[in-house]
N, C-alpha and C. Protein backbone atom coordinates (compact mmCIF):
# COMPACT_ATOMS: atom_id res chain seq x y z
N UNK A 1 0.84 -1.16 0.00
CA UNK A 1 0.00 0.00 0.00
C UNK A 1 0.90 1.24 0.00
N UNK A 2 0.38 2.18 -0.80
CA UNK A 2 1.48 3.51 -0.94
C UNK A 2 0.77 4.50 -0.09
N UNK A 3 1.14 5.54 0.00
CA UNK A 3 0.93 6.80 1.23
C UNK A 3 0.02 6.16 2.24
N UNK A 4 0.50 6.00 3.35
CA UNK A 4 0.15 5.32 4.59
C UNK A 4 0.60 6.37 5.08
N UNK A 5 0.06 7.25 6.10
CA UNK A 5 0.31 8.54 7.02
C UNK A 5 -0.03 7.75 8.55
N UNK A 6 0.45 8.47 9.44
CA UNK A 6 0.54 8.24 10.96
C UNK A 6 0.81 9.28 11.76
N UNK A 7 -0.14 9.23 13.04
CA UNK A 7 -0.40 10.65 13.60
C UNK A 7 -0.61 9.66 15.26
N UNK A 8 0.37 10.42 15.69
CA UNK A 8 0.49 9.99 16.92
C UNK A 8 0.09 11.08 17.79
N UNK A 9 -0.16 12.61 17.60
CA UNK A 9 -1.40 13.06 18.63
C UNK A 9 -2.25 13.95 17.82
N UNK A 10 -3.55 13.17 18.14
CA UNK A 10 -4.52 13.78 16.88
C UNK A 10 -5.67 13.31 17.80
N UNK A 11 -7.00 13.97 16.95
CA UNK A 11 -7.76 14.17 18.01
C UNK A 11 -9.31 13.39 16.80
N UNK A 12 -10.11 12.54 17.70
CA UNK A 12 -10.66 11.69 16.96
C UNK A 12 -12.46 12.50 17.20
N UNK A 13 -13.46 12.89 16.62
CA UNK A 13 -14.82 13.29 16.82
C UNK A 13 -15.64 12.83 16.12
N UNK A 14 -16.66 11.69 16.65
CA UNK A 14 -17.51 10.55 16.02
C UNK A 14 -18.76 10.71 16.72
N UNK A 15 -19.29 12.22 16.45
CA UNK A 15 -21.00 12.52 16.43
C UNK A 15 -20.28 13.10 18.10
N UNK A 16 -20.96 13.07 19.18
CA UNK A 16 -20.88 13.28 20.22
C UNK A 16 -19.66 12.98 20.97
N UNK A 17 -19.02 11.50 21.05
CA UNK A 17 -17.51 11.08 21.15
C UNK A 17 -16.09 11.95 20.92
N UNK A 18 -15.42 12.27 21.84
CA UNK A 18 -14.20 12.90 21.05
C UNK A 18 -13.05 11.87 22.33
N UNK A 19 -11.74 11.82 21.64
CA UNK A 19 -11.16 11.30 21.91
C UNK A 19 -9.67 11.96 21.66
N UNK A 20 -8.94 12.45 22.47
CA UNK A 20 -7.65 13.09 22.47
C UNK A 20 -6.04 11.87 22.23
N UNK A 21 -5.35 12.27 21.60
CA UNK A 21 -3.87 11.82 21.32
C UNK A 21 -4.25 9.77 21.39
N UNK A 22 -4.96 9.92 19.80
CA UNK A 22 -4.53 8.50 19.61
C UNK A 22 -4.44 8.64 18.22
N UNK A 23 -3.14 7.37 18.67
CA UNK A 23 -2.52 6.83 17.39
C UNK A 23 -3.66 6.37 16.45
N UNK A 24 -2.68 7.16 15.33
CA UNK A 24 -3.76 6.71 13.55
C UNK A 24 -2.94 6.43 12.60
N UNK A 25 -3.43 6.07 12.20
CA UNK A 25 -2.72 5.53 10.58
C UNK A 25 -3.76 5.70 9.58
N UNK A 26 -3.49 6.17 8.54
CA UNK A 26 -4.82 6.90 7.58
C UNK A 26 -4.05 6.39 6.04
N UNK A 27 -5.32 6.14 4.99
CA UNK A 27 -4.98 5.74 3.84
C UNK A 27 -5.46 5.66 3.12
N UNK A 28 -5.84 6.20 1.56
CA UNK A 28 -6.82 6.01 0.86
C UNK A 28 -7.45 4.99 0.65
N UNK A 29 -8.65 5.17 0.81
CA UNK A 29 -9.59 3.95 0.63
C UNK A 29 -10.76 3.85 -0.76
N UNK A 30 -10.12 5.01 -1.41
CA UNK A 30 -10.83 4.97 -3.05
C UNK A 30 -10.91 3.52 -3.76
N UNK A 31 -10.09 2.48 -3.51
CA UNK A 31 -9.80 1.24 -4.17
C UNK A 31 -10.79 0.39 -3.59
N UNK A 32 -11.37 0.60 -2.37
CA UNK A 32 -11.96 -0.41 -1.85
C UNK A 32 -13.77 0.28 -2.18
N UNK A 33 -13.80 1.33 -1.93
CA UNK A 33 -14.92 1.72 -2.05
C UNK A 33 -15.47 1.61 -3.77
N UNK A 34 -14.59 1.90 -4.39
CA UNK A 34 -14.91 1.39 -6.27
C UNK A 34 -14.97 0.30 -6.05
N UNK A 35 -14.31 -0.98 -5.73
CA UNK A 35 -14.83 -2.43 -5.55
C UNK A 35 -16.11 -2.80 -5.15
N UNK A 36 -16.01 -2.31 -3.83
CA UNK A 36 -17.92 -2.16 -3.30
C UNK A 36 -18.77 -1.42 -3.53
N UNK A 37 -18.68 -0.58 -4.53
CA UNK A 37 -19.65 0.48 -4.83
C UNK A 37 -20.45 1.22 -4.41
N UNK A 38 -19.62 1.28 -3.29
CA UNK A 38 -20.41 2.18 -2.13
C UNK A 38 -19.26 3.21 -1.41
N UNK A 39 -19.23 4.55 -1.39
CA UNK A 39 -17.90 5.30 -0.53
C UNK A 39 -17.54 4.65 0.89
N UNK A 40 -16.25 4.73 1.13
CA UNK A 40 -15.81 4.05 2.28
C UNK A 40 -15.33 5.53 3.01
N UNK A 41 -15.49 6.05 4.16
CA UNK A 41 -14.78 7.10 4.24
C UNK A 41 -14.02 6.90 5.73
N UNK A 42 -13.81 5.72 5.83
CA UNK A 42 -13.32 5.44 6.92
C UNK A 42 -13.70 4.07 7.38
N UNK A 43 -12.37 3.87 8.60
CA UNK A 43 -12.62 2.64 9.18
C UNK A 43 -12.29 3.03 10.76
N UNK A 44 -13.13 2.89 11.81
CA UNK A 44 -12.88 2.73 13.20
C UNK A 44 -12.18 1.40 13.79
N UNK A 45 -11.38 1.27 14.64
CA UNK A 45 -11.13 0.51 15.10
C UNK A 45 -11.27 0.17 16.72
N UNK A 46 -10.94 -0.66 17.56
CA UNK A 46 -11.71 -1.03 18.80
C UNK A 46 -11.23 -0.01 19.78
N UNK A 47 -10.82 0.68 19.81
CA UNK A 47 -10.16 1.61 20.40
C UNK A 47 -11.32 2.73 20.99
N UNK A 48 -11.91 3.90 19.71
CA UNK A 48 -13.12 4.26 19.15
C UNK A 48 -14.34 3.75 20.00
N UNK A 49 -14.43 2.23 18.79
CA UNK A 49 -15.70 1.74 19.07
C UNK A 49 -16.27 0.92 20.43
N UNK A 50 -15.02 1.14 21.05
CA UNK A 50 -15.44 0.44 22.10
C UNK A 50 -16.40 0.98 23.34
N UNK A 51 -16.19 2.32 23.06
CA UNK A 51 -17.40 3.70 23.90
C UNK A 51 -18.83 3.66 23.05
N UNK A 52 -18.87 2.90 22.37
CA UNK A 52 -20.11 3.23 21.34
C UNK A 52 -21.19 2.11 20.93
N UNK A 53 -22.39 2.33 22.33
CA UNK A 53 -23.59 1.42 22.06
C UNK A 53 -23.57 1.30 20.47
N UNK A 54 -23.88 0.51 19.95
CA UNK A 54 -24.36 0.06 18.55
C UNK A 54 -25.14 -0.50 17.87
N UNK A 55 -26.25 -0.46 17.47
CA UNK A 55 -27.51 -0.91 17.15
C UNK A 55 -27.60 -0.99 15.82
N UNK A 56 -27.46 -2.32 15.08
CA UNK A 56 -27.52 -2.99 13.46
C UNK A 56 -28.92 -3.05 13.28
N UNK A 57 -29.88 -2.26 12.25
CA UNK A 57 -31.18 -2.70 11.47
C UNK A 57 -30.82 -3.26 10.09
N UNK A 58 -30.62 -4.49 10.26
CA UNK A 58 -30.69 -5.06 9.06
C UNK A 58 -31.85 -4.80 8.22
N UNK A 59 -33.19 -4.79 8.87
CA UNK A 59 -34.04 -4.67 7.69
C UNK A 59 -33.90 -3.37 7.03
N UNK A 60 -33.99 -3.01 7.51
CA UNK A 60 -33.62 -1.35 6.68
C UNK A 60 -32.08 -0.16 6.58
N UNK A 61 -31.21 -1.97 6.63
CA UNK A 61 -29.71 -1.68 6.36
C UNK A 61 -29.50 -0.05 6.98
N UNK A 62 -29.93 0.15 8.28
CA UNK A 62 -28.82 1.50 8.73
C UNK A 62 -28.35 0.87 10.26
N UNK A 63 -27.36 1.95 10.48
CA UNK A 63 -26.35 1.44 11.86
C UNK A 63 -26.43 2.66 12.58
N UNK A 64 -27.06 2.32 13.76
CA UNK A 64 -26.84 3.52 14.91
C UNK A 64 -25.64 3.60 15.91
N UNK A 65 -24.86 4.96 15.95
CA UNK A 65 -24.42 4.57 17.47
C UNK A 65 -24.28 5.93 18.45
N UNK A 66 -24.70 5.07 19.59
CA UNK A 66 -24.23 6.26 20.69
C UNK A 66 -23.79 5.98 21.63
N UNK A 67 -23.61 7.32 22.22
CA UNK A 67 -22.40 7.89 22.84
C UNK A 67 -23.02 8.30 23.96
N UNK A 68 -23.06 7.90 25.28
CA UNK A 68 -23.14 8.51 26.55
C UNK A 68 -21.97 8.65 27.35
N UNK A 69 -21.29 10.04 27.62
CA UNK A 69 -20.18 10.38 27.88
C UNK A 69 -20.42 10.26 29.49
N UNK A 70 -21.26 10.59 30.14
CA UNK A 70 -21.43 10.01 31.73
C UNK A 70 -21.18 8.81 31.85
N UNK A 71 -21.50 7.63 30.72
CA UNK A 71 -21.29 6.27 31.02
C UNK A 71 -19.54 6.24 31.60
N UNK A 72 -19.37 6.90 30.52
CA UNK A 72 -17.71 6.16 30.09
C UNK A 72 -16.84 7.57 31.46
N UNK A 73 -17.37 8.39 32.51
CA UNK A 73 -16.80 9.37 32.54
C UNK A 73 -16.13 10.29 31.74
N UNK A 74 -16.41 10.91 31.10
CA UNK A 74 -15.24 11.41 29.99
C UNK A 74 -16.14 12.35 29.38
């Protein structure tokens, strides 16, 4: 894979969620999203998602998530 960038204090904001000085690694994902024919504009990893109730409707293919910042203190 060519231009692979990395950011070791950077600051992450996913709807309500923010998250200070974590490591990233970032990379175009134009190749994958033309394969699936659908835009990819990112990928979270467990780090992220691990603060983030998540609720799959398959029948009507959308994905919720939230964020209660009292849960997690923060």
């Amino acid at each position: 894979m060519k231009n692979v960038y990395s950011a070791d204090k950077a600051v992450i904001q996913f709807g309500h969620m923010r998250q200070e000085n974590q490591d990233l690694v970032a990379f175009d994902l134009t190749h994958l999203s033309h394969r699936n024919g659908t835009e990819l504009s990112g990928m979270l990893g467990f780090a992220p998602v691990r603060f983030l109730d998540i609720k799959i409707d398959y029948r009507d293919g959308l994905v919720d998530f939230a964020y209660d910042p009292k849960r997690w203190g923060r």
